[in-house]
N, C-alpha and C. Protein backbone atom coordinates (compact mmCIF):
# COMPACT_ATOMS: atom_id res chain seq x y z
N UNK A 1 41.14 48.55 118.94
CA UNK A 1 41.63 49.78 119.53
C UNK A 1 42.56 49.48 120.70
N UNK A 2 42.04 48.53 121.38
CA UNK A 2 43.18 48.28 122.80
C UNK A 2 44.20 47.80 122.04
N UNK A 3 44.60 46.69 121.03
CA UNK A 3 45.68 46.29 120.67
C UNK A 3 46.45 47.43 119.66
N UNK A 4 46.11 48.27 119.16
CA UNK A 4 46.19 49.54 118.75
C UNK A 4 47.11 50.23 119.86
N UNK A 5 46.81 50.60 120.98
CA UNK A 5 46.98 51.20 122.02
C UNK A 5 48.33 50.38 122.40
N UNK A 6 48.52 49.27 122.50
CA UNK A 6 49.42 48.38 123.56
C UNK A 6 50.79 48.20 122.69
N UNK A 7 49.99 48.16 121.28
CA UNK A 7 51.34 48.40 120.44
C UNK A 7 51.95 50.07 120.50
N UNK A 8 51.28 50.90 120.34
CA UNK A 8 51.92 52.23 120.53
C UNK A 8 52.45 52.12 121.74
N UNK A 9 52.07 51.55 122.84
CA UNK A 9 52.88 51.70 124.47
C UNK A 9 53.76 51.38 124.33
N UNK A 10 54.09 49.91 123.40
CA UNK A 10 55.50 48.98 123.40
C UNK A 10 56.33 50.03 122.54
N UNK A 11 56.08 50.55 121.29
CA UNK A 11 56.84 51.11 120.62
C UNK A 11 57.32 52.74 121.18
N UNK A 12 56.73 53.05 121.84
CA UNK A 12 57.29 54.47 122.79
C UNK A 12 58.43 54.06 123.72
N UNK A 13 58.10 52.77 124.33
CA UNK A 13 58.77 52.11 125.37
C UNK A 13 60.19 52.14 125.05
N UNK A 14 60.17 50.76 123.84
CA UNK A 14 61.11 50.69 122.98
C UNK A 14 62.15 51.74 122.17
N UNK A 15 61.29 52.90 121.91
CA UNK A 15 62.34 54.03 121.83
C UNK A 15 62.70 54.67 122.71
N UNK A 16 62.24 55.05 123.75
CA UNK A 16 62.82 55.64 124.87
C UNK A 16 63.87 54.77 125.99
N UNK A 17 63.77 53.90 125.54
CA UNK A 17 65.16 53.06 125.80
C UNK A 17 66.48 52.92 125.25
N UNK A 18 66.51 53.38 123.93
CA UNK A 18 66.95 53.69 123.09
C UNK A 18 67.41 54.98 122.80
N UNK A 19 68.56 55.39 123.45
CA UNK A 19 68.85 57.02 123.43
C UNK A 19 69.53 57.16 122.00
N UNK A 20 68.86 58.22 121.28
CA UNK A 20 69.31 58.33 119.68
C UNK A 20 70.56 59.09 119.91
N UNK A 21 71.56 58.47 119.01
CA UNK A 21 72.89 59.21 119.38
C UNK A 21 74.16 59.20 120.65
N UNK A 22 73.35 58.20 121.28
CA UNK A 22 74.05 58.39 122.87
C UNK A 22 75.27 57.24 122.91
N UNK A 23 76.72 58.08 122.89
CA UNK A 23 77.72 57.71 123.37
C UNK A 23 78.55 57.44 124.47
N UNK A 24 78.94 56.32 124.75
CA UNK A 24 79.34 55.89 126.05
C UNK A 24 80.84 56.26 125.86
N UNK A 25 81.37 56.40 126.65
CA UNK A 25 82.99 56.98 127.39
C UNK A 25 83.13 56.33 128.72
N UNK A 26 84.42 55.90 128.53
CA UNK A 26 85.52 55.37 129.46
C UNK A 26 86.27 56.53 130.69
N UNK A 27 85.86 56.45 131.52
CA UNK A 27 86.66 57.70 132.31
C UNK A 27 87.65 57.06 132.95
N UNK A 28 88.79 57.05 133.24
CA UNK A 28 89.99 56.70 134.11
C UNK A 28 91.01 57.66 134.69
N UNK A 29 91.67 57.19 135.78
CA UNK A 29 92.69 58.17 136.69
C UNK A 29 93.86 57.18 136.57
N UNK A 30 94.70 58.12 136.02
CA UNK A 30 96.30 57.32 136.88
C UNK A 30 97.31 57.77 136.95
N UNK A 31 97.91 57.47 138.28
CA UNK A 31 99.01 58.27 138.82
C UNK A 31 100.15 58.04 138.33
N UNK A 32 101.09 59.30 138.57
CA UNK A 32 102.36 59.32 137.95
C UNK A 32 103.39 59.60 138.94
N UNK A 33 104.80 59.10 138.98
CA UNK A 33 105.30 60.05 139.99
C UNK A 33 106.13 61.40 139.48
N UNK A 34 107.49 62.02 139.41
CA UNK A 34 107.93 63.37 139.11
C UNK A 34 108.24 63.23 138.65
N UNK A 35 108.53 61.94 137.49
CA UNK A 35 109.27 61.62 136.23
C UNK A 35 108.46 60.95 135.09
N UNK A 36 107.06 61.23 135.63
CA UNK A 36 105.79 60.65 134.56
C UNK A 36 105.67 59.27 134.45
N UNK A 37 106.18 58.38 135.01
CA UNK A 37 106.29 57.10 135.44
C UNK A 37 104.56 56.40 136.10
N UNK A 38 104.25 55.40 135.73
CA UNK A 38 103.05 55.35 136.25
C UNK A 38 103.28 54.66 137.72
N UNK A 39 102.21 54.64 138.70
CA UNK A 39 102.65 53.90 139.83
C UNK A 39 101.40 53.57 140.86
N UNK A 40 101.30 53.12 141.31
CA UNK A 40 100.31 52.11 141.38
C UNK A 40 99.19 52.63 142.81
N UNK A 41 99.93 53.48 144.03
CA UNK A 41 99.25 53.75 144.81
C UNK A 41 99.46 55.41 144.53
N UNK A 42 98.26 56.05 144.60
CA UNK A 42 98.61 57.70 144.80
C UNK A 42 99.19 58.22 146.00
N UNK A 43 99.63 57.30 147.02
CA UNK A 43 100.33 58.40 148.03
C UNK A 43 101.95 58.74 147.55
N UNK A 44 102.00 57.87 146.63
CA UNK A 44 103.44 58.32 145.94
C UNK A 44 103.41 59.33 144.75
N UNK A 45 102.44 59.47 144.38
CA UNK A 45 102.28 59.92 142.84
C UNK A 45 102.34 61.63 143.62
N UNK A 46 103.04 61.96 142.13
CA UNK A 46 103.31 63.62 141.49
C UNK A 46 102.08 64.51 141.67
N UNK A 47 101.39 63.65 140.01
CA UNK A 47 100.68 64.02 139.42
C UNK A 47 99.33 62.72 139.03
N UNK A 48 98.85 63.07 138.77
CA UNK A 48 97.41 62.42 137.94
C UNK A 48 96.79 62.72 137.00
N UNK A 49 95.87 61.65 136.46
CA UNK A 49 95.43 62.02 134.89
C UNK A 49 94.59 61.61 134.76
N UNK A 50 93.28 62.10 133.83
CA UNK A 50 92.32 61.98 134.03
C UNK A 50 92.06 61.81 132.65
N UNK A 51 91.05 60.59 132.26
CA UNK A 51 91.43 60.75 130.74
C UNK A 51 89.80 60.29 130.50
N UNK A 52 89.22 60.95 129.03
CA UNK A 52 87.99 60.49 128.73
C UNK A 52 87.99 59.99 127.22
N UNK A 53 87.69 58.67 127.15
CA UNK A 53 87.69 57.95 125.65
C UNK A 53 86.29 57.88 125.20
N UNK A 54 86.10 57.91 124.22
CA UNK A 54 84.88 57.42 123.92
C UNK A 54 84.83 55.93 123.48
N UNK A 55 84.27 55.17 123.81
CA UNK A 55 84.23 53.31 123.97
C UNK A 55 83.95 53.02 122.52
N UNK A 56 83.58 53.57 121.40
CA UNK A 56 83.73 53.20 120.14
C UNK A 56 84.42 53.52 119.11
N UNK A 57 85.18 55.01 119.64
CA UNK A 57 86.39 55.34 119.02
C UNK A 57 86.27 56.67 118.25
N UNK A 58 85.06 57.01 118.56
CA UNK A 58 84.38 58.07 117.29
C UNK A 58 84.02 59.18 117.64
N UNK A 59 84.94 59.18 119.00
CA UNK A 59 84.92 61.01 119.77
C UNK A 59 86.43 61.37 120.37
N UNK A 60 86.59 62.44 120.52
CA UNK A 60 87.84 62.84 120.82
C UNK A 60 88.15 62.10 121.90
N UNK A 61 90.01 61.93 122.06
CA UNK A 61 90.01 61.38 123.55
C UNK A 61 90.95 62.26 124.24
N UNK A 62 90.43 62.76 125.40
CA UNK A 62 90.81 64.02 126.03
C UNK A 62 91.36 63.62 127.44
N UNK A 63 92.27 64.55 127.52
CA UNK A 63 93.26 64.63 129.35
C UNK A 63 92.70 65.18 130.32
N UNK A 64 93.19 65.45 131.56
CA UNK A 64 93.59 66.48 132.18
C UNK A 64 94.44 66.17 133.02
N UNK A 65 95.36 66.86 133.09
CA UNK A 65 96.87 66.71 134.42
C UNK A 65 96.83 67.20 135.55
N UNK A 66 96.51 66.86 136.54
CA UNK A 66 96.42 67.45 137.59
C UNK A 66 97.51 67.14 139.05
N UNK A 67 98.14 68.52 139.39
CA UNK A 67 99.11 68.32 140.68
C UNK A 67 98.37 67.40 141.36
N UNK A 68 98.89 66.59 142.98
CA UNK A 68 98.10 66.10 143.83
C UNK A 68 97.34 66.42 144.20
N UNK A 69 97.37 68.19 144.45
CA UNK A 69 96.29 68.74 145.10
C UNK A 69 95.14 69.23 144.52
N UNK A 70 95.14 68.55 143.09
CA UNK A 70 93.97 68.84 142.09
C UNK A 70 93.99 70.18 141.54
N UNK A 71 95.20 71.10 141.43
CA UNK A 71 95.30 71.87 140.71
C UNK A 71 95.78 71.76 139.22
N UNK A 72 95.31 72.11 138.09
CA UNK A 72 94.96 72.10 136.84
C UNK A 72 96.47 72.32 136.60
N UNK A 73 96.86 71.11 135.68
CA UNK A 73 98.38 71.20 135.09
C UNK A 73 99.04 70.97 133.61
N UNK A 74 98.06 70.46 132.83
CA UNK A 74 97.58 70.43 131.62
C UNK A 74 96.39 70.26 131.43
N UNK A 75 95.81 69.66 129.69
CA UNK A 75 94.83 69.68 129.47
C UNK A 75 95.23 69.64 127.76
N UNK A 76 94.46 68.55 127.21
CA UNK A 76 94.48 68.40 125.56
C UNK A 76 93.60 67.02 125.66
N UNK A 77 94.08 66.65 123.57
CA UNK A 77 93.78 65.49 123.23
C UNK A 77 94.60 64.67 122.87
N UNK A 78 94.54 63.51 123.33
CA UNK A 78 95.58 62.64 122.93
C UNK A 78 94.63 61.46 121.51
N UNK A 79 95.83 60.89 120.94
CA UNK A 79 95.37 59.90 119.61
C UNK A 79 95.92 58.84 120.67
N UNK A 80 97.12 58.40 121.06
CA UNK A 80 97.03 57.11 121.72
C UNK A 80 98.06 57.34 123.21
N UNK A 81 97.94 56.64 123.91
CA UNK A 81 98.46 56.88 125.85
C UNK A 81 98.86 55.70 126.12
N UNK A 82 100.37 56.19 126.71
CA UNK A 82 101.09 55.18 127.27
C UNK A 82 100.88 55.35 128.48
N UNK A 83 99.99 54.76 129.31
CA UNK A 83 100.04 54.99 130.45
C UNK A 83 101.11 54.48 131.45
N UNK A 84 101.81 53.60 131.31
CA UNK A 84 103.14 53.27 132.04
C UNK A 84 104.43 54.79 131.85
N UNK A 85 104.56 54.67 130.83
CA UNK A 85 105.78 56.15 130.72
C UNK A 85 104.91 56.87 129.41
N UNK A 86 104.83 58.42 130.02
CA UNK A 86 103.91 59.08 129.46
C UNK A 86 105.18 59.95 128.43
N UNK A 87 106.34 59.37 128.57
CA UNK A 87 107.11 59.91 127.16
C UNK A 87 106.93 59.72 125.92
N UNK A 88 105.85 58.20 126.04
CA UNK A 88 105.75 57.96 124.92
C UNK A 88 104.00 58.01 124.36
N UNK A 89 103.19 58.36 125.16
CA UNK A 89 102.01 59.18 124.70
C UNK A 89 102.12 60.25 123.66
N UNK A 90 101.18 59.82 122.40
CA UNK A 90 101.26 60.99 121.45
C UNK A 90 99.81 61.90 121.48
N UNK A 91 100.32 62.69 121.78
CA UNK A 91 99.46 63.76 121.64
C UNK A 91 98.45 64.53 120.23
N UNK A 92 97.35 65.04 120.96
CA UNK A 92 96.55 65.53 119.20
C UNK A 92 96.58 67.05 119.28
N UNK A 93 96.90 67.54 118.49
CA UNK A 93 97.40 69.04 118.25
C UNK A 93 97.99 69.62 119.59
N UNK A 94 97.37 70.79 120.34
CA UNK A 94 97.84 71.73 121.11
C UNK A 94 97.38 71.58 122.44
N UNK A 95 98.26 71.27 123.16
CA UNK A 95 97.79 70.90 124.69
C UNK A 95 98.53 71.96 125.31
N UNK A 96 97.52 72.38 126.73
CA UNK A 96 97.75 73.65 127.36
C UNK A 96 98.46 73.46 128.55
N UNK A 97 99.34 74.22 128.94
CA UNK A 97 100.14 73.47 130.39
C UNK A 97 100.09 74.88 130.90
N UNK A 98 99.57 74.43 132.42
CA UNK A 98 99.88 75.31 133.27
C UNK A 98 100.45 75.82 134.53
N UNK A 99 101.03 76.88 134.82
CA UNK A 99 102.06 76.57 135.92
C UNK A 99 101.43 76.40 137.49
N UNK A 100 101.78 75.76 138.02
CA UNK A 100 100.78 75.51 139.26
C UNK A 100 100.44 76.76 139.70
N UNK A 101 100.85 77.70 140.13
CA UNK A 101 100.13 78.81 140.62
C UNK A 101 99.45 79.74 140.21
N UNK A 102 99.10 78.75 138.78
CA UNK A 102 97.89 79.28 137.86
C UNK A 102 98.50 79.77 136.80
């Protein structure tokens, strides 16, 4: 019965360590200046971007654009990101842009 017991402890253990389903994501920021250019310190930068990947490839990978002052300036999904010149980031369907003063 105790070894009964110690194996059910290990095997509860063992799954609850184990999150069923649980996907990890990459979060990153990076600045741009007024020509979408990437650049290296934000006291120069435009804009910023906020981007969430999922680390195995098998969830959407999503934006957000934001003025300096953290007001909301786009927002979509992208398939792949140039983060040096964002001319050449392709985008996934319909991304929303908005004008800074909302």
């Amino acid at each position: 019965m105790i070894m009964n017991n110690k194996l059910l402890l290990l095997v509860v253990a063992i799954g609850l360590s184990i999150p069923a389903g649980a996907q990890e994501f990459q979060i990153d920021t990076t600045y741009y200046d007024q020509d979408w250019k990437a650049i290296v310190h934000p006291s120069f930068a435009s804009y910023y971007r906020i981007t969430i990947e999922s680390k195995d490839g098998s969830g959407p990978n999503m934006f957000r654009d934001l003025y300096m002052g953290g007001i909301l300036q786009a927002e979509g999904r992208y398939i792949s990101l140039d983060k040096q010149d964002d001319s050449k980031t392709v985008y996934d369907g319909e991304c929303t842009m908005y004008y800074r003063n909302g």
